[in-house]
N, C-alpha and C. Protein backbone atom coordinates (compact mmCIF):
# COMPACT_ATOMS: atom_id res chain seq x y z
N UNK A 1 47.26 -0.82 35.45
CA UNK A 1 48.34 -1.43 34.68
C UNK A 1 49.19 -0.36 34.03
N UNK A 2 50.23 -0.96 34.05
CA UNK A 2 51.22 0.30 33.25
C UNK A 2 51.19 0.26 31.78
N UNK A 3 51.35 1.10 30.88
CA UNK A 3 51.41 1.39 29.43
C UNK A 3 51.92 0.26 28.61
N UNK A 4 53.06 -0.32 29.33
CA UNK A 4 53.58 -1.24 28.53
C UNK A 4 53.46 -2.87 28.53
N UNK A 5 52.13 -2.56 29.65
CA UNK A 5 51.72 -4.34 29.74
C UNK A 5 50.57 -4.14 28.39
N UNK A 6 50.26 -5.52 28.53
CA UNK A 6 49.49 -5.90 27.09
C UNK A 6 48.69 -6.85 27.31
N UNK A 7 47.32 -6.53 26.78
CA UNK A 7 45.82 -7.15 26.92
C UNK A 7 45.65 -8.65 26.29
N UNK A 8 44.84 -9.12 26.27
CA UNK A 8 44.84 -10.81 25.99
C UNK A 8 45.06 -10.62 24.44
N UNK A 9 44.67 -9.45 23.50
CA UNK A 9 45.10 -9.69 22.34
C UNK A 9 46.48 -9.44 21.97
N UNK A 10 46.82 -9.02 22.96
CA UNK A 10 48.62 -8.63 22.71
C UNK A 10 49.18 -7.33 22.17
N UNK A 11 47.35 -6.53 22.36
CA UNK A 11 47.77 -5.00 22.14
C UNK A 11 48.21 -3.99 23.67
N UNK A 12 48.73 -3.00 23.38
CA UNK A 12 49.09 -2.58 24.63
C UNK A 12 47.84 -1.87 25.22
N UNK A 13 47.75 -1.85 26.69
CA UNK A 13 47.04 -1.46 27.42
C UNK A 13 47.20 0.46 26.92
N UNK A 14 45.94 1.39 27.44
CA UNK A 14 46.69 2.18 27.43
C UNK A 14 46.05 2.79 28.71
N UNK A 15 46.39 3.78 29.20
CA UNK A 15 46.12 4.29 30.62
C UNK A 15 44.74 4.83 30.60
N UNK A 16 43.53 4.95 31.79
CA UNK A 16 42.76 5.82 32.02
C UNK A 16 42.89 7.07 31.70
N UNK A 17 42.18 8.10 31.13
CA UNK A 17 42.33 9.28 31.40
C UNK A 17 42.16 9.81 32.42
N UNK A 18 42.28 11.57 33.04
CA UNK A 18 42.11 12.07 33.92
C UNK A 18 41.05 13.19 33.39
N UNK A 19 40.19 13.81 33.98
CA UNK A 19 39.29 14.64 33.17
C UNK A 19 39.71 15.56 32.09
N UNK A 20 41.06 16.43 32.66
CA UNK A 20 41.39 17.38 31.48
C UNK A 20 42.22 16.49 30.48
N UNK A 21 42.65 15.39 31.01
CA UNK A 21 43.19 14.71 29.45
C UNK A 21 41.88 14.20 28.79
N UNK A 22 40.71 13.93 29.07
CA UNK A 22 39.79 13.09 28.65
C UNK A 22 39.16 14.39 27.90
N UNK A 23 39.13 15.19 28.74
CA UNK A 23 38.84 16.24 27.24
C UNK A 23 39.39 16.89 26.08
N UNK A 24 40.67 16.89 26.59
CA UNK A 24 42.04 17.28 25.79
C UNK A 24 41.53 16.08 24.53
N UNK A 25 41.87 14.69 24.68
CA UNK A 25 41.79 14.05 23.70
C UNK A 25 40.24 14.30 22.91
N UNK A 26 39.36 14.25 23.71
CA UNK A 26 37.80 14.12 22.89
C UNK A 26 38.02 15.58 21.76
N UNK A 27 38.44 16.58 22.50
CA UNK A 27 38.73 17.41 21.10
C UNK A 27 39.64 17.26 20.30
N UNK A 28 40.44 17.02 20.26
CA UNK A 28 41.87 16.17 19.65
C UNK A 28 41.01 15.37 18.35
N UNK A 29 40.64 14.15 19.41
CA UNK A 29 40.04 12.90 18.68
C UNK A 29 38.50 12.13 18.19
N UNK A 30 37.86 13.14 18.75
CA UNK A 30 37.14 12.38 18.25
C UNK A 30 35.86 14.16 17.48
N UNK A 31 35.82 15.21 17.94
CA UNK A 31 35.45 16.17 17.48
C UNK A 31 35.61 16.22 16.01
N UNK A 32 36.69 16.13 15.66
CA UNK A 32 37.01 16.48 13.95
C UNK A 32 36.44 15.06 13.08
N UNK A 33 35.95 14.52 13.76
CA UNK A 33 34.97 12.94 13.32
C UNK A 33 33.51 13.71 13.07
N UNK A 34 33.24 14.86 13.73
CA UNK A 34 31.55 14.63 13.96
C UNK A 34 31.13 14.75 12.54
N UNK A 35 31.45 15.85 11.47
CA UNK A 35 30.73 16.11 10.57
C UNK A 35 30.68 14.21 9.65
N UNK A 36 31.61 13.42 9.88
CA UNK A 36 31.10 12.56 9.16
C UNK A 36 30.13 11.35 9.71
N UNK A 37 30.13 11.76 10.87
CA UNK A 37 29.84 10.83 12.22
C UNK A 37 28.17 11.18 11.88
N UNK A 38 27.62 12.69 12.19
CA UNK A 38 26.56 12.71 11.60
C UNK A 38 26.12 12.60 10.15
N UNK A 39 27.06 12.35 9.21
CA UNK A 39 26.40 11.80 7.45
C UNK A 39 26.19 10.51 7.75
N UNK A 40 26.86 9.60 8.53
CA UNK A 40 26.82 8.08 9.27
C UNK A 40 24.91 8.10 9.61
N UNK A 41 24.89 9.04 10.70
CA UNK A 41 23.93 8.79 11.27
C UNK A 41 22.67 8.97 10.25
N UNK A 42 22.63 10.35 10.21
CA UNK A 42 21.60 10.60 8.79
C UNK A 42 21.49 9.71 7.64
N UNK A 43 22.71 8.82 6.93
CA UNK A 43 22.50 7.56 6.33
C UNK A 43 21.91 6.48 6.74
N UNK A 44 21.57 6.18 7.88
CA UNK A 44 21.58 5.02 8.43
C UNK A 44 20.18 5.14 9.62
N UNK A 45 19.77 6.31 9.46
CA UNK A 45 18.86 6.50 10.82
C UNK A 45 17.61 7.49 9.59
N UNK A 46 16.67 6.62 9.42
CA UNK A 46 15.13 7.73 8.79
C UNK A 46 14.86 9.24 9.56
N UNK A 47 14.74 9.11 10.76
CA UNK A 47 14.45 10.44 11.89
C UNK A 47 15.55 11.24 11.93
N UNK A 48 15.21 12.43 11.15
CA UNK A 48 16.19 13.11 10.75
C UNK A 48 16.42 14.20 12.50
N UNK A 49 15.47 14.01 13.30
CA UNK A 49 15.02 14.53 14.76
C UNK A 49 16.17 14.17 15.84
N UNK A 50 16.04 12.85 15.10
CA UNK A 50 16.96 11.70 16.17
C UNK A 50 18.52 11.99 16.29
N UNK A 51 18.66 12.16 15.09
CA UNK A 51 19.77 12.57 15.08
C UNK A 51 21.41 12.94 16.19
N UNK A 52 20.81 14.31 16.64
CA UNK A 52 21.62 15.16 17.40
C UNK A 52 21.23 14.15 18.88
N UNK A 53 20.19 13.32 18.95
CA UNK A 53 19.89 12.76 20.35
C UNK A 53 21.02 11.44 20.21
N UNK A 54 21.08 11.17 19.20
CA UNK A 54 22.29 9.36 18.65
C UNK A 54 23.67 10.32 19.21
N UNK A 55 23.71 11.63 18.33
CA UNK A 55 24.86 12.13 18.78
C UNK A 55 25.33 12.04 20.27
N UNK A 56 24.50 12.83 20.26
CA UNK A 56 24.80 13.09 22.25
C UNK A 56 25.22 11.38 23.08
N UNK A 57 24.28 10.41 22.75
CA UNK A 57 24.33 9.41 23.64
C UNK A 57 25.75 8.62 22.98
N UNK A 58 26.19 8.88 21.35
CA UNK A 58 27.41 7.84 21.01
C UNK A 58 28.68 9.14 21.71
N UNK A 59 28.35 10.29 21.78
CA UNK A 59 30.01 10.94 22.76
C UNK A 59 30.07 10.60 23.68
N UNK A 60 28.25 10.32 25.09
CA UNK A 60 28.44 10.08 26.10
C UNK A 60 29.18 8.53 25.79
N UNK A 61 28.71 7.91 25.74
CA UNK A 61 29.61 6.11 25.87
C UNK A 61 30.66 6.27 25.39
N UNK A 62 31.36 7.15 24.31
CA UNK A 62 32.78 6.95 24.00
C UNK A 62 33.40 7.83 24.88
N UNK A 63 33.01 9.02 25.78
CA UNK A 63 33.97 9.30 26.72
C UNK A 63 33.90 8.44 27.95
N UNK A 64 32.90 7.71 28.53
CA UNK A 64 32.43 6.70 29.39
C UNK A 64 33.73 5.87 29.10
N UNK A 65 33.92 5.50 27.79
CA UNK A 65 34.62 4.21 27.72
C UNK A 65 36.04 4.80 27.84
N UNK A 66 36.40 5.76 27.17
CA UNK A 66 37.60 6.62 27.21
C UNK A 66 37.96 6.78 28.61
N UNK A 67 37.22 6.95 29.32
CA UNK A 67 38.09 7.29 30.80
C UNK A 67 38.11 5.96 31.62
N UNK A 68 37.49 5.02 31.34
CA UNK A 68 38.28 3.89 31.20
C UNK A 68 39.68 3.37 31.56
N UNK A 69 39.49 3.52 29.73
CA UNK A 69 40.95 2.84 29.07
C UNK A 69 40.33 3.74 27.50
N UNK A 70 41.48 4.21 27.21
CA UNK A 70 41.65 5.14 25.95
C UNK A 70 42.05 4.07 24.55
N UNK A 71 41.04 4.49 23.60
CA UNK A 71 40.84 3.60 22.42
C UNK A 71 42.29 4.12 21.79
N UNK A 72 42.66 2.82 21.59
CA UNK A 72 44.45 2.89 20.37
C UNK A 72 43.56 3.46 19.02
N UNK A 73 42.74 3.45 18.55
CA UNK A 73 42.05 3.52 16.97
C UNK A 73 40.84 4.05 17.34
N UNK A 74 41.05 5.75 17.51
CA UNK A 74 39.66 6.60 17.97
C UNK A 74 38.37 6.36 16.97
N UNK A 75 39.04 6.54 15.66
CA UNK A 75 37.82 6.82 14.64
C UNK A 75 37.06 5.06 14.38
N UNK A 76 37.56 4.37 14.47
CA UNK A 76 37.23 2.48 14.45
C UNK A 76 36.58 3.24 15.71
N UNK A 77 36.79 3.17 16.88
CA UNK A 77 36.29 2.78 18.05
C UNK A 77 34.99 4.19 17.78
N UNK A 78 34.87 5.08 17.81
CA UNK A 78 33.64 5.78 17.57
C UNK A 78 32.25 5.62 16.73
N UNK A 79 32.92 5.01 15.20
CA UNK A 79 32.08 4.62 14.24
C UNK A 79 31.07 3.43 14.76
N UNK A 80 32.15 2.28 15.55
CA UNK A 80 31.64 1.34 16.20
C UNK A 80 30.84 1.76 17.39
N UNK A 81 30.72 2.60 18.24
CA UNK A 81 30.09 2.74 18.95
C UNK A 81 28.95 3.47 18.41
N UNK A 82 29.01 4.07 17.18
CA UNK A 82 27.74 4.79 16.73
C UNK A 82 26.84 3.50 15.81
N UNK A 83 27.41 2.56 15.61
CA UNK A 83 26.77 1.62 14.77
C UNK A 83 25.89 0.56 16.01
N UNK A 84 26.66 0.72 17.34
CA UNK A 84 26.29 -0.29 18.34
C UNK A 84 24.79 0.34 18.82
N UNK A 85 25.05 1.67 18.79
CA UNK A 85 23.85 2.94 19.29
C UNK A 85 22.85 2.49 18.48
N UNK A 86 23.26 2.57 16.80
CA UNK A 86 21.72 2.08 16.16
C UNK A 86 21.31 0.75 16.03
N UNK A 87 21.77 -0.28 16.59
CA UNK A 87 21.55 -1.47 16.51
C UNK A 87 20.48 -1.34 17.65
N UNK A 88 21.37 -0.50 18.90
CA UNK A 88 20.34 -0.68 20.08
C UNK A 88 19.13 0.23 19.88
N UNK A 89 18.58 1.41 18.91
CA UNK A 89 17.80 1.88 19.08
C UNK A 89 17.02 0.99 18.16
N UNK A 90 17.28 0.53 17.54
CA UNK A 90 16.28 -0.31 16.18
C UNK A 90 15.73 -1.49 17.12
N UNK A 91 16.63 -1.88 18.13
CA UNK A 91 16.06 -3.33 19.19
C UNK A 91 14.84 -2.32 19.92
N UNK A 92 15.38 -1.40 20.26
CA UNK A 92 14.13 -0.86 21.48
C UNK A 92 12.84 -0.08 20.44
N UNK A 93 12.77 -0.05 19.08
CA UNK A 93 11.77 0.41 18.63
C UNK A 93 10.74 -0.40 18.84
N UNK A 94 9.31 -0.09 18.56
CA UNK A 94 8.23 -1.52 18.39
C UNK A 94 8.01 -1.46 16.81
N UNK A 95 8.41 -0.07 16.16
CA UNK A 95 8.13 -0.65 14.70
C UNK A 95 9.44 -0.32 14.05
N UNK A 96 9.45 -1.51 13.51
CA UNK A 96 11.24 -0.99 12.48
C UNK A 96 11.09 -0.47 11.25
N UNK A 97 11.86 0.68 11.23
CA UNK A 97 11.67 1.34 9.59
C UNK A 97 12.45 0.29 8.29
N UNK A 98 11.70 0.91 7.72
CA UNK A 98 11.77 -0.20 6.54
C UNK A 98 13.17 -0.46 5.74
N UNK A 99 13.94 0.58 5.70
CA UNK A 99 15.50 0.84 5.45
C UNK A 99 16.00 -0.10 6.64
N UNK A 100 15.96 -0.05 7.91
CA UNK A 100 16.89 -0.82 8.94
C UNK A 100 16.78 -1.63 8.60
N UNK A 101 15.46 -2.98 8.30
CA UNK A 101 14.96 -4.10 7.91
C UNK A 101 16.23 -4.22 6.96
N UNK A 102 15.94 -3.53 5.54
CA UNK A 102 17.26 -3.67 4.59
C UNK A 102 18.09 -4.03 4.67
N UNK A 103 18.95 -3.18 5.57
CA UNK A 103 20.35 -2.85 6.11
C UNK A 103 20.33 -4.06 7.36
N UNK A 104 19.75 -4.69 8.01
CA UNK A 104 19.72 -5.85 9.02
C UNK A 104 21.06 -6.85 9.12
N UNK A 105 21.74 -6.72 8.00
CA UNK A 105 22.85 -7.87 7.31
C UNK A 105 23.78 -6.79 7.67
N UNK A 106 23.69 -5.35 7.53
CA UNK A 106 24.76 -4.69 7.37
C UNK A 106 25.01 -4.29 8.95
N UNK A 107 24.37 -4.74 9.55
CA UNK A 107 24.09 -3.69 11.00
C UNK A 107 24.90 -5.29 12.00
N UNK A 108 24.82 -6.16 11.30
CA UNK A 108 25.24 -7.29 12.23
C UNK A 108 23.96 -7.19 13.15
N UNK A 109 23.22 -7.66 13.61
CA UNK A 109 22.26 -8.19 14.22
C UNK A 109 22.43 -9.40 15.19
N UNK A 110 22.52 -9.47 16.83
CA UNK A 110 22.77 -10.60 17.41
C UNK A 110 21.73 -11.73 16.91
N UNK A 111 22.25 -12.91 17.53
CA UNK A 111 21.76 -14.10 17.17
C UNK A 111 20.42 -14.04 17.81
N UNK A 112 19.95 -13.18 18.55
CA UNK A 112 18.37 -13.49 19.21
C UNK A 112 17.27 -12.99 17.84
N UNK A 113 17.77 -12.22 16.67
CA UNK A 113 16.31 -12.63 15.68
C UNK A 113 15.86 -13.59 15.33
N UNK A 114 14.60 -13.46 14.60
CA UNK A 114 13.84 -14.44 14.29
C UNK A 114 14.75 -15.55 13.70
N UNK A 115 14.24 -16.77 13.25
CA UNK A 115 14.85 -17.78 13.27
C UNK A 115 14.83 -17.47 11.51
N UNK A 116 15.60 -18.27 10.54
CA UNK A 116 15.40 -18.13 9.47
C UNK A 116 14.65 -17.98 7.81
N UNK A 117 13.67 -19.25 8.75
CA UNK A 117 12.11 -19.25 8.03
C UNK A 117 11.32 -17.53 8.07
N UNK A 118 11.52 -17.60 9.12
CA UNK A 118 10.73 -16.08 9.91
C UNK A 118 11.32 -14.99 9.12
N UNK A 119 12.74 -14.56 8.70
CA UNK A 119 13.48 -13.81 8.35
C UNK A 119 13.21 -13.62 7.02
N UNK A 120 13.32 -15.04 6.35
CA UNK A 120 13.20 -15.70 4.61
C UNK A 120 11.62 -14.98 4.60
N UNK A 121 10.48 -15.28 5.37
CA UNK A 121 8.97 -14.76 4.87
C UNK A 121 9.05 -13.26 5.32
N UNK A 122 9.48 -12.32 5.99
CA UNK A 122 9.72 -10.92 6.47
C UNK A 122 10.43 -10.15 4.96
N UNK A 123 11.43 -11.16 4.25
CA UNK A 123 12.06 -10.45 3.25
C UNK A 123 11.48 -10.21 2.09
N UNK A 124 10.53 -11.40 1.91
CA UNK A 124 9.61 -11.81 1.02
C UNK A 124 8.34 -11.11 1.08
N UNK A 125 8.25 -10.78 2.31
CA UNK A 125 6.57 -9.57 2.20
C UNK A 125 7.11 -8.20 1.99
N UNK A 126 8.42 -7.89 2.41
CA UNK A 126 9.08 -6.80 2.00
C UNK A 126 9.23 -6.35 0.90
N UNK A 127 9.53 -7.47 -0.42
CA UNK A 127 9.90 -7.83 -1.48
C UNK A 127 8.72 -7.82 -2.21
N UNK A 128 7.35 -7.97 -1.51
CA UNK A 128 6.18 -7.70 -2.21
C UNK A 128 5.50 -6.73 -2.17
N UNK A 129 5.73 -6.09 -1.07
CA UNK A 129 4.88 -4.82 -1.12
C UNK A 129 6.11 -3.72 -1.74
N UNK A 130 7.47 -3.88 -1.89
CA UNK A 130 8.12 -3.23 -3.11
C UNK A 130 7.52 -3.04 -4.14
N UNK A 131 7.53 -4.46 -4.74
CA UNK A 131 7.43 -4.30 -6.08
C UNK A 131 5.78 -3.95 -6.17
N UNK A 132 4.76 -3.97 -5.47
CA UNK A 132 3.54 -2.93 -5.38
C UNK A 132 3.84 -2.24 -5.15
N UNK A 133 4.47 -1.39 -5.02
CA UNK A 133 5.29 0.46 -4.68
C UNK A 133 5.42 0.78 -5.56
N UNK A 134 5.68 -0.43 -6.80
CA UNK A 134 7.02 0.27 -7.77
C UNK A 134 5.50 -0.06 -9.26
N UNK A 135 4.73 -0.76 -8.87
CA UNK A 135 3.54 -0.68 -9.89
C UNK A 135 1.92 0.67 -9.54
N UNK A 136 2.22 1.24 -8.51
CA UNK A 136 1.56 2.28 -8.26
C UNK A 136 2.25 3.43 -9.41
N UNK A 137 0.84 4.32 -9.62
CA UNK A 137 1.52 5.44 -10.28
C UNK A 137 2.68 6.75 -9.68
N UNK A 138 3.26 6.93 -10.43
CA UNK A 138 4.01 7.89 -9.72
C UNK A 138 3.99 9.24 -8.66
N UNK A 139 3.22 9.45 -8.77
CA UNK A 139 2.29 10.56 -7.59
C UNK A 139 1.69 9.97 -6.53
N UNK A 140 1.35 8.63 -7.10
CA UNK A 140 0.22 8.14 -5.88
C UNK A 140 1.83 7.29 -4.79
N UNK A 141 2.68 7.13 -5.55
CA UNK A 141 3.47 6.11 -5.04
C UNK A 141 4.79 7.00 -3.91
N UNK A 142 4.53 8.43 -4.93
CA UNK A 142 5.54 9.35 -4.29
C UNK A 142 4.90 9.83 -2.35
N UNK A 143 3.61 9.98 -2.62
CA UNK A 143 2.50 9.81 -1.33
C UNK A 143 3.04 9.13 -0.37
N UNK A 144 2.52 8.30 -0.94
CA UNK A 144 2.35 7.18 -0.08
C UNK A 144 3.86 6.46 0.54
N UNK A 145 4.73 6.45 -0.27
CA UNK A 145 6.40 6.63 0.45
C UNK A 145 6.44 7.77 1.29
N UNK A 146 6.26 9.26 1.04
CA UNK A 146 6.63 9.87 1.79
C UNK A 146 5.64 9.98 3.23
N UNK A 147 4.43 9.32 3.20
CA UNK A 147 3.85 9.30 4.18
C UNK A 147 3.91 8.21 5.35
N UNK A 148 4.03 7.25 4.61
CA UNK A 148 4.21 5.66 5.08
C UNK A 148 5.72 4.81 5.98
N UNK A 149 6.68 5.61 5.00
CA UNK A 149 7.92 5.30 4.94
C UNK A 149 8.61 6.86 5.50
N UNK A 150 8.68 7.83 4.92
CA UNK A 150 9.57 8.87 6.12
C UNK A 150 9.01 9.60 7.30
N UNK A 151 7.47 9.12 7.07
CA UNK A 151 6.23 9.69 8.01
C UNK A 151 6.00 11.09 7.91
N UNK A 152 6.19 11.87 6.78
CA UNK A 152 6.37 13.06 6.95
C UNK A 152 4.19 13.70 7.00
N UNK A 153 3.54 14.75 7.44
CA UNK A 153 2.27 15.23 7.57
C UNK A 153 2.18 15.46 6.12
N UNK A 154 0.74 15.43 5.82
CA UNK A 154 0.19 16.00 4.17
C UNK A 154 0.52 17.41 4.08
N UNK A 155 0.76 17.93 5.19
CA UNK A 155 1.38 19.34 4.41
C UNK A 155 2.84 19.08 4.65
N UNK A 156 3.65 18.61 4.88
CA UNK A 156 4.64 18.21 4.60
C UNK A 156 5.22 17.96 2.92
N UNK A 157 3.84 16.80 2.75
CA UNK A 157 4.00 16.09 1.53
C UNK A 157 3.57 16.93 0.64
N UNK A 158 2.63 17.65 0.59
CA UNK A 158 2.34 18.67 -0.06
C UNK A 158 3.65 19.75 -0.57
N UNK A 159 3.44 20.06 0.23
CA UNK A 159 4.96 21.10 0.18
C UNK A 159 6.15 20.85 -0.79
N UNK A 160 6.23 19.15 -0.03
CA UNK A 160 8.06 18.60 -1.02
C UNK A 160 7.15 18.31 -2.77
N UNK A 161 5.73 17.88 -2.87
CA UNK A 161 5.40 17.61 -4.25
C UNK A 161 5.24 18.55 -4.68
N UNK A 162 5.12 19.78 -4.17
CA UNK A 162 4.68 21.44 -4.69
C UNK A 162 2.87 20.81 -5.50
N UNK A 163 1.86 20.27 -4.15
CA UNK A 163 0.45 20.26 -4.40
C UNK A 163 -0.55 20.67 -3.69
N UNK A 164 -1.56 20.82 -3.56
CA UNK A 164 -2.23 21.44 -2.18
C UNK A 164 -2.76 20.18 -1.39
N UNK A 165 -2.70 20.23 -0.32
CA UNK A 165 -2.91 19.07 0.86
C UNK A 165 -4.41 18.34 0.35
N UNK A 166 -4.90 19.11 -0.14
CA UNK A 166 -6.47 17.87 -0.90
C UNK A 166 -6.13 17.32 -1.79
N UNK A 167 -5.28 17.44 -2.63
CA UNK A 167 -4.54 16.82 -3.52
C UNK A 167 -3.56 15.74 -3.08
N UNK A 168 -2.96 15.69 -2.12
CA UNK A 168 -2.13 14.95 -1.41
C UNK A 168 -2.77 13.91 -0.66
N UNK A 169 -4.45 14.09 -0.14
CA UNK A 169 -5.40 13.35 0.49
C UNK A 169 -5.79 12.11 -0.51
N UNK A 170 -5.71 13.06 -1.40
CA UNK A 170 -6.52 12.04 -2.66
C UNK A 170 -5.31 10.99 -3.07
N UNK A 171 -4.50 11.72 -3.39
CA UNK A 171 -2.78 10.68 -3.99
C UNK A 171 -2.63 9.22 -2.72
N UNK A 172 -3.20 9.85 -1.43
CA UNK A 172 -2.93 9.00 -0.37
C UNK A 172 -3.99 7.64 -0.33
N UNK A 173 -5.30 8.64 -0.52
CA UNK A 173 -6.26 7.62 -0.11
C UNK A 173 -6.22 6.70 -1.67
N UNK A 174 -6.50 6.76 -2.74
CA UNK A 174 -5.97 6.03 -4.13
C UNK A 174 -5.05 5.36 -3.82
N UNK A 175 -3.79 5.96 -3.71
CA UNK A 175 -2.37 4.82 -3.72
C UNK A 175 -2.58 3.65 -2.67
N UNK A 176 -3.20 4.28 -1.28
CA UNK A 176 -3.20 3.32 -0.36
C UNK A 176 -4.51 2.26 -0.92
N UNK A 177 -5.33 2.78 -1.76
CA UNK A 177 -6.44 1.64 -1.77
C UNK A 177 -5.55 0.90 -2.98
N UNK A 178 -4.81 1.19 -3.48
CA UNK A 178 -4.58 0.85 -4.96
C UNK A 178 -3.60 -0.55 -4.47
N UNK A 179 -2.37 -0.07 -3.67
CA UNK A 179 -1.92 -0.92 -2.88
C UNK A 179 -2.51 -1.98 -1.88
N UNK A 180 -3.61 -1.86 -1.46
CA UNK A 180 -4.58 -2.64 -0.52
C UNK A 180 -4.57 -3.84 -2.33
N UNK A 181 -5.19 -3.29 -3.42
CA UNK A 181 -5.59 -4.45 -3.89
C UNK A 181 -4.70 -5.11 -4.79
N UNK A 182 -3.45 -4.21 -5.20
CA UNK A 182 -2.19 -5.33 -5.63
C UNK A 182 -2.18 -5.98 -4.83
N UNK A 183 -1.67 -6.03 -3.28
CA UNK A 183 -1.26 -6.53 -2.66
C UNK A 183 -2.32 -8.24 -2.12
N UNK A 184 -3.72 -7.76 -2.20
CA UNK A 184 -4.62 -8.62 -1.39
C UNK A 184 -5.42 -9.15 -2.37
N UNK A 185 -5.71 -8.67 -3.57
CA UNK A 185 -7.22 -8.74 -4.38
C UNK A 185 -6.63 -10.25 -5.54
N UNK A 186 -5.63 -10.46 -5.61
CA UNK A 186 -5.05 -11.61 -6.42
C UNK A 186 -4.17 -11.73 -6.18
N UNK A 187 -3.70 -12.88 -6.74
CA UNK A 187 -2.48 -13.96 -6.53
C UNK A 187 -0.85 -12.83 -7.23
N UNK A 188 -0.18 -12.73 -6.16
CA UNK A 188 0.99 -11.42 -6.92
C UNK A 188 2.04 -12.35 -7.43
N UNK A 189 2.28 -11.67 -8.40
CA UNK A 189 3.76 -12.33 -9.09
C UNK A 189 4.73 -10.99 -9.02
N UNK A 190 5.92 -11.56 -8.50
CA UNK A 190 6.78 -10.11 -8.31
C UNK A 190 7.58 -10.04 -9.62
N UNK A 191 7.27 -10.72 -10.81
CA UNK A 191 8.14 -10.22 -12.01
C UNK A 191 7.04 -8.73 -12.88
N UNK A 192 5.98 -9.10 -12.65
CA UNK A 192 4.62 -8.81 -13.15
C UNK A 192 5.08 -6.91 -13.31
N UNK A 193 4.95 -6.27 -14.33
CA UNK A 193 5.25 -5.40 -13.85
C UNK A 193 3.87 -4.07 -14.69
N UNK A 194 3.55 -3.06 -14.25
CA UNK A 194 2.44 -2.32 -14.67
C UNK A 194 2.09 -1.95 -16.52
């Protein structure tokens, strides 16, 4: 189609690229995006690993799509394709980190999740083992987040608490039993607080 026909929304078409324009533009347009493109990702993605791999696969699909048909609104059309990337890696995980869960509303989520009941009791066990997070002591609770929730090793955790890894064993195995019996040993009230 030529430049000046126009798509069912009544925006104009715009032409395929050719390789050296398709790179011409990707440095142009969408390069001077990355540094915020990765604060995007690192906000929004726990695996700080993953990272540079989200990168790589959201340039491959936006030059995929670019040689195409070239996006009228580079930085909309990139962001969106990096938000589509983590929707699809959070579908293909088997366990979802506990931040995505959060963010689930913000990520737009197709209509194939759980049904609403399912969603309403998921938010609600979420909502309880919070507020048991937030009645653990502070060392035992700092543990057990950084082990549980960013997955980081006891010498990891060690390290960021400045403690020695038997010390970090102990914060783990306590917080986690401590949490076993907020959570299981009586009836929880989530106003209830330590």
């Amino acid at each position: 189609m030529a430049t000046g026909d126009n798509n069912r929304e009544g925006r104009p078409f715009s032409t395929a690229m050719t390789a050296p324009g398709l790179r011409d533009w990707f440095v142009r347009e969408v390069l001077p995006l990355e540094a915020a493109l990765v604060q995007y990702l690192q906000h929004n993605w726990r695996i700080r690993a993953d990272v540079e791999d989200l990168l790589h696969d959201i340039y491959i699909k936006v030059c995929e799509a670019a040689a195409r048909e070239r996006p009228q609104h580079p930085r909309a059309f990139v962001f969106t394709t990096a938000r589509n990337t983590l929707i699809d890696r959070v579908r293909k995980e088997q366990v979802v980190p506990i931040e995505a869960v959060a963010d689930l509303d913000a990520l737009n989520m197709a209509a194939d999740d759980p049904g609403p009941e399912r969603t309403a009791l998921a938010r609600d066990e979420l909502r309880r083992v919070q507020a048991a997070l937030d009645r653990l002591p502070p060392r035992r609770r700092q543990a057990v987040y950084l082990k549980q929730v960013e997955g980081l090793t006891r010498r990891e955790i060690a390290t960021r608490m400045g403690v020695g890894e038997e010390t970090v064993k102990d914060y783990l195995a306590e917080g986690l039993f401590d949490l076993a019996e907020l959570l299981f040993a009586e009836p929880f009230d989530l106003r209830r607080r330590p």
